[in-house]
C-alpha atoms as a PDB file:
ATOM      1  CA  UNK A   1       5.290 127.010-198.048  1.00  0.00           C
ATOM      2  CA  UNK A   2       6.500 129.556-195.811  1.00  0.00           C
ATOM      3  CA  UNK A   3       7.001 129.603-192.043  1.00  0.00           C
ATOM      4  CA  UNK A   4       6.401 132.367-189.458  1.00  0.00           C
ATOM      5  CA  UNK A   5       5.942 132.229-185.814  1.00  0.00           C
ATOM      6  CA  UNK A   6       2.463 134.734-186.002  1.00  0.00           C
ATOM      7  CA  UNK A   7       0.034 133.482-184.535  1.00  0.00           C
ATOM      8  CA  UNK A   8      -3.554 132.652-186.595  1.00  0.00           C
ATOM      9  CA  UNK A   9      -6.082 135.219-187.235  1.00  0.00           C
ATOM     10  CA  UNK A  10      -8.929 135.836-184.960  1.00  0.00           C
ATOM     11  CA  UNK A  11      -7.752 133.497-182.076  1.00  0.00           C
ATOM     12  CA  UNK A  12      -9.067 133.609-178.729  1.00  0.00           C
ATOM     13  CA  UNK A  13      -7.413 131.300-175.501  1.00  0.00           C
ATOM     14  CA  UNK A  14      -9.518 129.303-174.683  1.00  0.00           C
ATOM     15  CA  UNK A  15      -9.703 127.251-171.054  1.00  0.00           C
ATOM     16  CA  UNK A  16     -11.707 124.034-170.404  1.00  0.00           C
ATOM     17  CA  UNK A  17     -12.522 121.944-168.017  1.00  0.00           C
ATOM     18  CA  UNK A  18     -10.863 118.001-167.043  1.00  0.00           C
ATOM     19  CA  UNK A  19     -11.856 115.144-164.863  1.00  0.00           C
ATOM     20  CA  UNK A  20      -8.595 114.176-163.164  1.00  0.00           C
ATOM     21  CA  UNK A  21      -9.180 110.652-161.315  1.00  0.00           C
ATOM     22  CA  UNK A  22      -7.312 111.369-157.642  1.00  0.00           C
ATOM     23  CA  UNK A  23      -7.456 110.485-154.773  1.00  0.00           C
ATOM     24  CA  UNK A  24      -8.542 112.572-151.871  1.00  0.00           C
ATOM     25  CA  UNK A  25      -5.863 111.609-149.608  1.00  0.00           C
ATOM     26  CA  UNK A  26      -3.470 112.204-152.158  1.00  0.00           C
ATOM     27  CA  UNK A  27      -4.366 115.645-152.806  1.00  0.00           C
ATOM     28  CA  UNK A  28      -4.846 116.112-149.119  1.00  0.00           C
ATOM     29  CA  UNK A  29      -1.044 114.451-148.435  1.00  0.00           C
ATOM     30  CA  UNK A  30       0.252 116.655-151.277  1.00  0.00           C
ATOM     31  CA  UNK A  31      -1.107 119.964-150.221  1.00  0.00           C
ATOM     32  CA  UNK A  32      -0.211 119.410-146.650  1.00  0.00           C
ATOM     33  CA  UNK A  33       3.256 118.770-147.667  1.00  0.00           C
ATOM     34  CA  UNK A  34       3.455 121.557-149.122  1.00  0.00           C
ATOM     35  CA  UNK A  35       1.923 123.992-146.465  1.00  0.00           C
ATOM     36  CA  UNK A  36       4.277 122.439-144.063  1.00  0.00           C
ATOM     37  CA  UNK A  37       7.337 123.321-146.335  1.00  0.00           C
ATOM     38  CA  UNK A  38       6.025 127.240-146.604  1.00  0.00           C
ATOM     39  CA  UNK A  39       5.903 127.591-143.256  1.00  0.00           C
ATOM     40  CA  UNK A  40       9.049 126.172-142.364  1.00  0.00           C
ATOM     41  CA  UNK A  41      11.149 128.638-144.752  1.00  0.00           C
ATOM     42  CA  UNK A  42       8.677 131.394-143.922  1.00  0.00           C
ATOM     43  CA  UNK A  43       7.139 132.367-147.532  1.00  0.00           C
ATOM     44  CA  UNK A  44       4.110 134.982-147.181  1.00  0.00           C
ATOM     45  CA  UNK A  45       2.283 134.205-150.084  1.00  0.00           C
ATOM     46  CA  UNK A  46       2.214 131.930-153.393  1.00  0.00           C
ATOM     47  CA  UNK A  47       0.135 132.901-156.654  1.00  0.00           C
ATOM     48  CA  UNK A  48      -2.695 130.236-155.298  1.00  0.00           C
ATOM     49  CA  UNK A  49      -3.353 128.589-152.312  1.00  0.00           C
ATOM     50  CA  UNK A  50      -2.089 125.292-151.765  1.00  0.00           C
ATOM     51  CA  UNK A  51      -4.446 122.824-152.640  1.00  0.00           C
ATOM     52  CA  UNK A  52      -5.052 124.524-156.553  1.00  0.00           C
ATOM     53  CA  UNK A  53      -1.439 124.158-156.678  1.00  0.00           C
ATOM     54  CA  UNK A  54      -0.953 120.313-155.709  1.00  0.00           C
ATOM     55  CA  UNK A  55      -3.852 120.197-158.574  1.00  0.00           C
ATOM     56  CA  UNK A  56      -1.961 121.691-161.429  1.00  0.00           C
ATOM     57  CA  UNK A  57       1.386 119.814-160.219  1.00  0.00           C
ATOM     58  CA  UNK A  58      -0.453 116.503-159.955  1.00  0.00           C
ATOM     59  CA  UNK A  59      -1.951 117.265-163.439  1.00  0.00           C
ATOM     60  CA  UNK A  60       0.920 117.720-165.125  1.00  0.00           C
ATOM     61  CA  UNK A  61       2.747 114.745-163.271  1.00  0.00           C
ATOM     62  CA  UNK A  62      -0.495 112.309-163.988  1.00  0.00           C
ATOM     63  CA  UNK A  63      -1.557 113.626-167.739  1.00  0.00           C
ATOM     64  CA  UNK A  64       1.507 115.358-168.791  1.00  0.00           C
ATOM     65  CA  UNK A  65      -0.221 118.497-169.873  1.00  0.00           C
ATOM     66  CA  UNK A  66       1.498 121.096-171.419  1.00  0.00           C
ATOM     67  CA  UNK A  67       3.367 124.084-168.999  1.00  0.00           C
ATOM     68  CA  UNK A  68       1.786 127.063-170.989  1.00  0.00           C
ATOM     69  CA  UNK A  69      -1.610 125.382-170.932  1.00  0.00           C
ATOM     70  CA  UNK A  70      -1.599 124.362-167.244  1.00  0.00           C
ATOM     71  CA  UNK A  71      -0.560 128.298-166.545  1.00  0.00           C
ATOM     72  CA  UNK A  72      -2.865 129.914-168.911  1.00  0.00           C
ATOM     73  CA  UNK A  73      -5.947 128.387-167.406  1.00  0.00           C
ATOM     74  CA  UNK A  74      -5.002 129.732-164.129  1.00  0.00           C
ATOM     75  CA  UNK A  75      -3.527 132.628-165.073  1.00  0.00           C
ATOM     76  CA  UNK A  76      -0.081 132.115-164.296  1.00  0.00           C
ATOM     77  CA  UNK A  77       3.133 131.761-165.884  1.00  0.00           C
ATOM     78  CA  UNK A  78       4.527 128.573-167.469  1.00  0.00           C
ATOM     79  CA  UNK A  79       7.873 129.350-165.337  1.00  0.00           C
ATOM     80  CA  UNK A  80       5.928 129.179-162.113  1.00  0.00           C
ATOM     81  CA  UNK A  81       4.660 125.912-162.845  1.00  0.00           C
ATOM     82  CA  UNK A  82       7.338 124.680-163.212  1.00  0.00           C
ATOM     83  CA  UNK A  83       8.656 126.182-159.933  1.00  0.00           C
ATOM     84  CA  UNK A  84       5.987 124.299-158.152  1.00  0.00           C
ATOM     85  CA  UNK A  85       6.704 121.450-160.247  1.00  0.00           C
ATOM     86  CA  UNK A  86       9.866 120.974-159.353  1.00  0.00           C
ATOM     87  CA  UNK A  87       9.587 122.201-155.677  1.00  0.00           C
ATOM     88  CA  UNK A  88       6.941 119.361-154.842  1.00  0.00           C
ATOM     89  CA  UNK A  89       8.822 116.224-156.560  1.00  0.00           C
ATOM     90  CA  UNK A  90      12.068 118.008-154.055  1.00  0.00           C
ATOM     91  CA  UNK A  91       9.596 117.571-151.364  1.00  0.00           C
ATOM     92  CA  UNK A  92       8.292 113.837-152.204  1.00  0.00           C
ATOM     93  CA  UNK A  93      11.888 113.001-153.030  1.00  0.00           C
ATOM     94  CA  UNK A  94      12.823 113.818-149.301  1.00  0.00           C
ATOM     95  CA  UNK A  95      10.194 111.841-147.823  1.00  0.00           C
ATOM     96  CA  UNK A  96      10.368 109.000-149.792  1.00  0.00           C
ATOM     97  CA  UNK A  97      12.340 106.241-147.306  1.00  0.00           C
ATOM     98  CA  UNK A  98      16.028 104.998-147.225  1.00  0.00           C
ATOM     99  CA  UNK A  99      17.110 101.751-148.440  1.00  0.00           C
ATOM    100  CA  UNK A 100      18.575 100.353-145.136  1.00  0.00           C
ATOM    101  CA  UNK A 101      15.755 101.916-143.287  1.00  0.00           C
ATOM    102  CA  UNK A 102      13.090  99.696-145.658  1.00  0.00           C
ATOM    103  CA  UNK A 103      15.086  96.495-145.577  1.00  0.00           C
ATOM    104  CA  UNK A 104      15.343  96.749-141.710  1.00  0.00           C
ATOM    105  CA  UNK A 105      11.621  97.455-141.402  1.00  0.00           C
ATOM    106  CA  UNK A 106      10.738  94.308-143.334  1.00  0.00           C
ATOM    107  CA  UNK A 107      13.032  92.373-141.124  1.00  0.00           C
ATOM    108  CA  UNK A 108      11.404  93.164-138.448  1.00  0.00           C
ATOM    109  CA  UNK A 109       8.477  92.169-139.229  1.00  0.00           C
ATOM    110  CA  UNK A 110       9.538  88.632-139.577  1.00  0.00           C
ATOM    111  CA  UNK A 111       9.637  89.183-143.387  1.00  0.00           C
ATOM    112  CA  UNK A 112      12.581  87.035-145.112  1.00  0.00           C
ATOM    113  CA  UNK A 113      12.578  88.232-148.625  1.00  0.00           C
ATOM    114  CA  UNK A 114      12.023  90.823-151.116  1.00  0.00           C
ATOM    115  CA  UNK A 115      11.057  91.289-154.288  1.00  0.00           C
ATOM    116  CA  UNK A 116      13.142  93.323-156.644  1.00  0.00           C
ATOM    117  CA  UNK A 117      12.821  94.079-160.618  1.00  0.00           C
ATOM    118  CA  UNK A 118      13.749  97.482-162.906  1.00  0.00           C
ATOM    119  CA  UNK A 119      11.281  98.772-165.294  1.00  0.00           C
ATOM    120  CA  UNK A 120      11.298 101.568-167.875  1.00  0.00           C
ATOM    121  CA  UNK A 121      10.087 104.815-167.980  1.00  0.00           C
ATOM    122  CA  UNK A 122       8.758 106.100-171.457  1.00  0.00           C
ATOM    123  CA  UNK A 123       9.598 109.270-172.058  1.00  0.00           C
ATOM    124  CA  UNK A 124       9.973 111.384-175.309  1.00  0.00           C
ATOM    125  CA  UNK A 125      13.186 111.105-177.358  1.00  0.00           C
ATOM    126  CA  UNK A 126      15.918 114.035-175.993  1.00  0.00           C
ATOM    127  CA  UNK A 127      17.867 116.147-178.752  1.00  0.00           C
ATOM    128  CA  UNK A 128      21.789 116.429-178.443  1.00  0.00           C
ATOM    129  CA  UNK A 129      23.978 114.490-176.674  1.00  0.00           C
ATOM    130  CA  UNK A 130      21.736 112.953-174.287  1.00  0.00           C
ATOM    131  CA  UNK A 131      19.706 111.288-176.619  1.00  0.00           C
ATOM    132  CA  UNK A 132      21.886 108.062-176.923  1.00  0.00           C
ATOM    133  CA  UNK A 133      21.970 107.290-173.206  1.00  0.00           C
ATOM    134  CA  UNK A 134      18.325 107.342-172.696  1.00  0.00           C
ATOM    135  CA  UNK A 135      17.574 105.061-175.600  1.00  0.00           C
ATOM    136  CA  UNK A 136      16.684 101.278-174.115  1.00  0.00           C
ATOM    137  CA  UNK A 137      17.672  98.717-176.902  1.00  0.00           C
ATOM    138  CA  UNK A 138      15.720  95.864-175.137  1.00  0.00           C
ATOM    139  CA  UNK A 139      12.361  97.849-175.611  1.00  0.00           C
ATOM    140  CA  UNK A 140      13.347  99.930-178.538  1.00  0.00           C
ATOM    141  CA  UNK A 141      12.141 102.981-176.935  1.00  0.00           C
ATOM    142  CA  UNK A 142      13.703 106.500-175.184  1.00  0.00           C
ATOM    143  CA  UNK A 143      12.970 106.204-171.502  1.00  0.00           C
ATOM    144  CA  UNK A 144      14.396 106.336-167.640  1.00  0.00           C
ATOM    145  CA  UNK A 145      15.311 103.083-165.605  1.00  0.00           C
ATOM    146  CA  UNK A 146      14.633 102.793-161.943  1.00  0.00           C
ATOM    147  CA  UNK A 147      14.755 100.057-159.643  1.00  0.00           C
ATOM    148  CA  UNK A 148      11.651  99.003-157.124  1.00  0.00           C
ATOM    149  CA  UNK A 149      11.599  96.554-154.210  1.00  0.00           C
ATOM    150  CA  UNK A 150       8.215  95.743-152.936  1.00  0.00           C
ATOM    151  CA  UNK A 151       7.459  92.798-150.197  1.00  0.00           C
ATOM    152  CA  UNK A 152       6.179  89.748-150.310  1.00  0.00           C
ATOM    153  CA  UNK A 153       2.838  90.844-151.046  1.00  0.00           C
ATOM    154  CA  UNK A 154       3.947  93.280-153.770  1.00  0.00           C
ATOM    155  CA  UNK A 155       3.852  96.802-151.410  1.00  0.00           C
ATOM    156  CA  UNK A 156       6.217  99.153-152.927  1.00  0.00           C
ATOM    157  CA  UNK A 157       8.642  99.812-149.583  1.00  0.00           C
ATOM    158  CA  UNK A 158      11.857 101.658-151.874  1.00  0.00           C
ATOM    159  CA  UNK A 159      12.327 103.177-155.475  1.00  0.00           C
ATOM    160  CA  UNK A 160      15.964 104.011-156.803  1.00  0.00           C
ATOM    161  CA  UNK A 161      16.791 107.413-158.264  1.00  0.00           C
ATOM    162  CA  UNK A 162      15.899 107.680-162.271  1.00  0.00           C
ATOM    163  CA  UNK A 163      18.781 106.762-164.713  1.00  0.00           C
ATOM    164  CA  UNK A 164      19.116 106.542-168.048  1.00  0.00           C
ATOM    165  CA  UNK A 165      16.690 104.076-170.098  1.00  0.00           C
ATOM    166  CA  UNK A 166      20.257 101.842-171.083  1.00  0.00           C
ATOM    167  CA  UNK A 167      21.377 101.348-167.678  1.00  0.00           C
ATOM    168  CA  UNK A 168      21.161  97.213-166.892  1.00  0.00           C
ATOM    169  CA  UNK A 169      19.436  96.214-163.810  1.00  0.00           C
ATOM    170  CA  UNK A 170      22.518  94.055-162.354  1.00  0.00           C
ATOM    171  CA  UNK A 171      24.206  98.294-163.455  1.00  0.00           C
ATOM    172  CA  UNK A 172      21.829 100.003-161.141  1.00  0.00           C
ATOM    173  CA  UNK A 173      21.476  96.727-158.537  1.00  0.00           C
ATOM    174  CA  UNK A 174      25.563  97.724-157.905  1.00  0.00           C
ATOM    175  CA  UNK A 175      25.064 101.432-157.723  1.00  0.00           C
ATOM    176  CA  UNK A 176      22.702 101.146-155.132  1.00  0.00           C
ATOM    177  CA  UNK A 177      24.542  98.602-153.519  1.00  0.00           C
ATOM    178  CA  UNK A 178      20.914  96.127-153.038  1.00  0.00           C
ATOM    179  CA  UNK A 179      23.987  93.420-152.250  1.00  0.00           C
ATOM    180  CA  UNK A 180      25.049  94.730-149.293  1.00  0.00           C
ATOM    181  CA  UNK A 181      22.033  96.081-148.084  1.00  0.00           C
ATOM    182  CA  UNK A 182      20.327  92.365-148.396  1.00  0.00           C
ATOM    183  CA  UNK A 183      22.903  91.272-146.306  1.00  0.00           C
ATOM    184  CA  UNK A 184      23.066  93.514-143.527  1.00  0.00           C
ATOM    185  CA  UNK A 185      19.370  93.188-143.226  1.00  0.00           C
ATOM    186  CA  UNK A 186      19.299  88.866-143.445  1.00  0.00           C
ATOM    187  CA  UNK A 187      17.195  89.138-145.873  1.00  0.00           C
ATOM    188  CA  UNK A 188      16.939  86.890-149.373  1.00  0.00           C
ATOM    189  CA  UNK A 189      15.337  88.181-152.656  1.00  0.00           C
ATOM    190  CA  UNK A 190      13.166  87.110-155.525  1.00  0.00           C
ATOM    191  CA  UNK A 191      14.066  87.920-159.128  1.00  0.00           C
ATOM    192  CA  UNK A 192      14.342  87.374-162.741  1.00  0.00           C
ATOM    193  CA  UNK A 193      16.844  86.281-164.920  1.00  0.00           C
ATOM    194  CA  UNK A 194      18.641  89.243-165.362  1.00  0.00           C
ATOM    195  CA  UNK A 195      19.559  89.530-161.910  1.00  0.00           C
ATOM    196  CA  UNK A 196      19.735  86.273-160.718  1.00  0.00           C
ATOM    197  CA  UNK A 197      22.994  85.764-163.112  1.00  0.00           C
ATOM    198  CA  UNK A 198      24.787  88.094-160.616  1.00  0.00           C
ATOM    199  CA  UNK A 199      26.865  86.425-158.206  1.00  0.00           C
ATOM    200  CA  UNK A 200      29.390  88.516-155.693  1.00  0.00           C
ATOM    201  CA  UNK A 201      31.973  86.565-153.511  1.00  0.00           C
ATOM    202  CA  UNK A 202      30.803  83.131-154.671  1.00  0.00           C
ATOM    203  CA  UNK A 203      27.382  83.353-153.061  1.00  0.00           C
ATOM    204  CA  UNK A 204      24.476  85.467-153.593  1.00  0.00           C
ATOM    205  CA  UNK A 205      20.589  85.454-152.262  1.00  0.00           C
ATOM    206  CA  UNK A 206      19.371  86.091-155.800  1.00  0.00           C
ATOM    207  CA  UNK A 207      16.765  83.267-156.325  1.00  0.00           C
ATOM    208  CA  UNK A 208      14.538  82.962-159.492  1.00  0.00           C
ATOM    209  CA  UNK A 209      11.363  81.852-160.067  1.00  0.00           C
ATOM    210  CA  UNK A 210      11.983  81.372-163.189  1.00  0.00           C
ATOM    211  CA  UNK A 211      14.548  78.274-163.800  1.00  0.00           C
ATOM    212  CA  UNK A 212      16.703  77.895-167.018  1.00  0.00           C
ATOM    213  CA  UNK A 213      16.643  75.522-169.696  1.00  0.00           C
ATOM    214  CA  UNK A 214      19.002  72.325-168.684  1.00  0.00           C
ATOM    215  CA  UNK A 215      21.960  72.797-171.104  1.00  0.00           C
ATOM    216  CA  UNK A 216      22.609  70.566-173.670  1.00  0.00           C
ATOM    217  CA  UNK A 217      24.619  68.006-173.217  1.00  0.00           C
ATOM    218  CA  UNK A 218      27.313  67.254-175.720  1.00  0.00           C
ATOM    219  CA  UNK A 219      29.601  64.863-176.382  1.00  0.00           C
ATOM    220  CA  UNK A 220      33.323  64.894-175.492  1.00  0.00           C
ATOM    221  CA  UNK A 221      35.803  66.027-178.792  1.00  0.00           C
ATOM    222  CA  UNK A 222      37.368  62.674-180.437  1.00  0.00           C
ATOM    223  CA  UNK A 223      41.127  62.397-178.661  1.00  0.00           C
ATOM    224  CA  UNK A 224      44.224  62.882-181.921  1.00  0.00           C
ATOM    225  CA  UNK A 225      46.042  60.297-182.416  1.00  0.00           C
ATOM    226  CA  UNK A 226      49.421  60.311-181.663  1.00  0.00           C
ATOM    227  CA  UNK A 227      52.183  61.437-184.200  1.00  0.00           C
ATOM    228  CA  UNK A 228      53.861  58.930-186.424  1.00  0.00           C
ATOM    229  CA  UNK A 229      57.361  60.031-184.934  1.00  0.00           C
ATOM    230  CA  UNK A 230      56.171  59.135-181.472  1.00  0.00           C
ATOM    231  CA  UNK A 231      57.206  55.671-180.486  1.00  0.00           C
ATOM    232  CA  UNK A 232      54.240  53.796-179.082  1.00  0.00           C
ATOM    233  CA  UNK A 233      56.186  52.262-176.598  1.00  0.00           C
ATOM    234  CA  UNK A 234      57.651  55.790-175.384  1.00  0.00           C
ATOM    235  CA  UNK A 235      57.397  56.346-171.590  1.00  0.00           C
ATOM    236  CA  UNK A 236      54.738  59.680-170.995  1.00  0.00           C
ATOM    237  CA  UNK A 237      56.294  62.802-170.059  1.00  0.00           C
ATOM    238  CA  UNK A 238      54.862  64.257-167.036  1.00  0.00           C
ATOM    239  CA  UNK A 239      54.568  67.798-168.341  1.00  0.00           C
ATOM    240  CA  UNK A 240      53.247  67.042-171.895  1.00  0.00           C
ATOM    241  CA  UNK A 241      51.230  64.842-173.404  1.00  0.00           C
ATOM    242  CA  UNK A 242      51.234  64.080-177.480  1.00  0.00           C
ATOM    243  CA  UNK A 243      47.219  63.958-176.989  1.00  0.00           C
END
């Protein structure tokens, strides 16, 4: 069998059409981000206008399509997609709210605790030396960890930043410093086992819904008997004991 990099005989590109389920506020939100971040560093013109350009961003975001694909139906490059790619998760990144900020909101509002959980990100495996970190060995898969806090009625209100898939949850609870933020808010939180083993300073507002399985009781080990050389009659030694 022999390789080569030529392309097929008699091949045309070809472009078709997608549904993309969206939301209209979403693509309104996006593209008014975006127009809003033009102006402000003064940039003339773009390829397309801004709503086609949410579009191909949010398709490659939601479906995962390919670059080259995305920029050959719309005559573009793949290197300016990702440009716009990259330039809109900036922009989302920026507006997406501070940890302190979110905790004091929900305090406010008479709220008194949160709830708080990591999850995993599948993602394709990574070649070289970053392939290792991103592997997850509790669900056998590549992947990115992050770290969501939602309220009582399960509203998202904060994300953490993306790590790799083997980072623990208590790992990334610590980095973010949820502890300490809790606190200086007065507010409690609700989560699973994995976090609700972490204690700091001998207390903690972990709480789990989830209780553990009583541990088993067991019986006490059989005492030795003393030695033959020890007298039985012997006074005991107050730093030693034959037992």
């Amino acid at each position: 069998m022999t390789k080569t990099k030529e392309h097929a005989g008699d091949t045309v590109s070809l472009v078709y059409q997608c549904r993309l389920p969206l939301s209209t506020h979403t693509l309104n939100y996006l593209a008014d981000l975006l127009r809003r971040h033009l102006k402000a560093i003064r940039s003339r013109w773009r390829g397309l206008p801004p709503g086609r350009i949410a579009v191909i961003v949010l398709a490659v975001l939601r479906h995962d399509q390919r670059l080259a694909d995305m920029a050959g139906g719309n005559d573009i490059s793949a290197t300016t997609v990702r440009r716009w790619r990259d330039e809109l998760i900036a922009l989302l990144a920026a507006k997406a709210a501070r940890l302190d900020r979110a905790l004091k909101k929900i305090a406010r509002r008479g709220g008194e605790v949160v709830l708080i959980d990591g999850t995993l990100i599948p993602t394709q495996r990574r070649t070289g030396t970053a392939n290792r970190p991103n592997y997850s060995g509790k669900h056998r898969r590549h992947g990115l960890h992050v770290l969501a806090l939602t309220d009582e009625r399960g509203r998202l209100v904060w994300i953490s930043a993306a790590r790799p898939g083997r980072t623990h949850d208590i790992t990334a609870a610590r980095r973010d410093r949820i502890l300490a933020h809790l606190r200086a808010a007065g507010l409690g939180a609700l989560a699973d086992l994995a976090l609700s083993a972490w204690t700091a300073t001998g207390t903690t507002p972990w709480s789990s819904p989830v209780s553990r399985p009583p541990a088993p009781v067991s019986s006490p080990p059989p005492r030795r008997r003393p030695t033959a050389s020890w007298p039985p009659d012997a006074p005991r030694s107050s730093t030693a004991s034959p037992t």
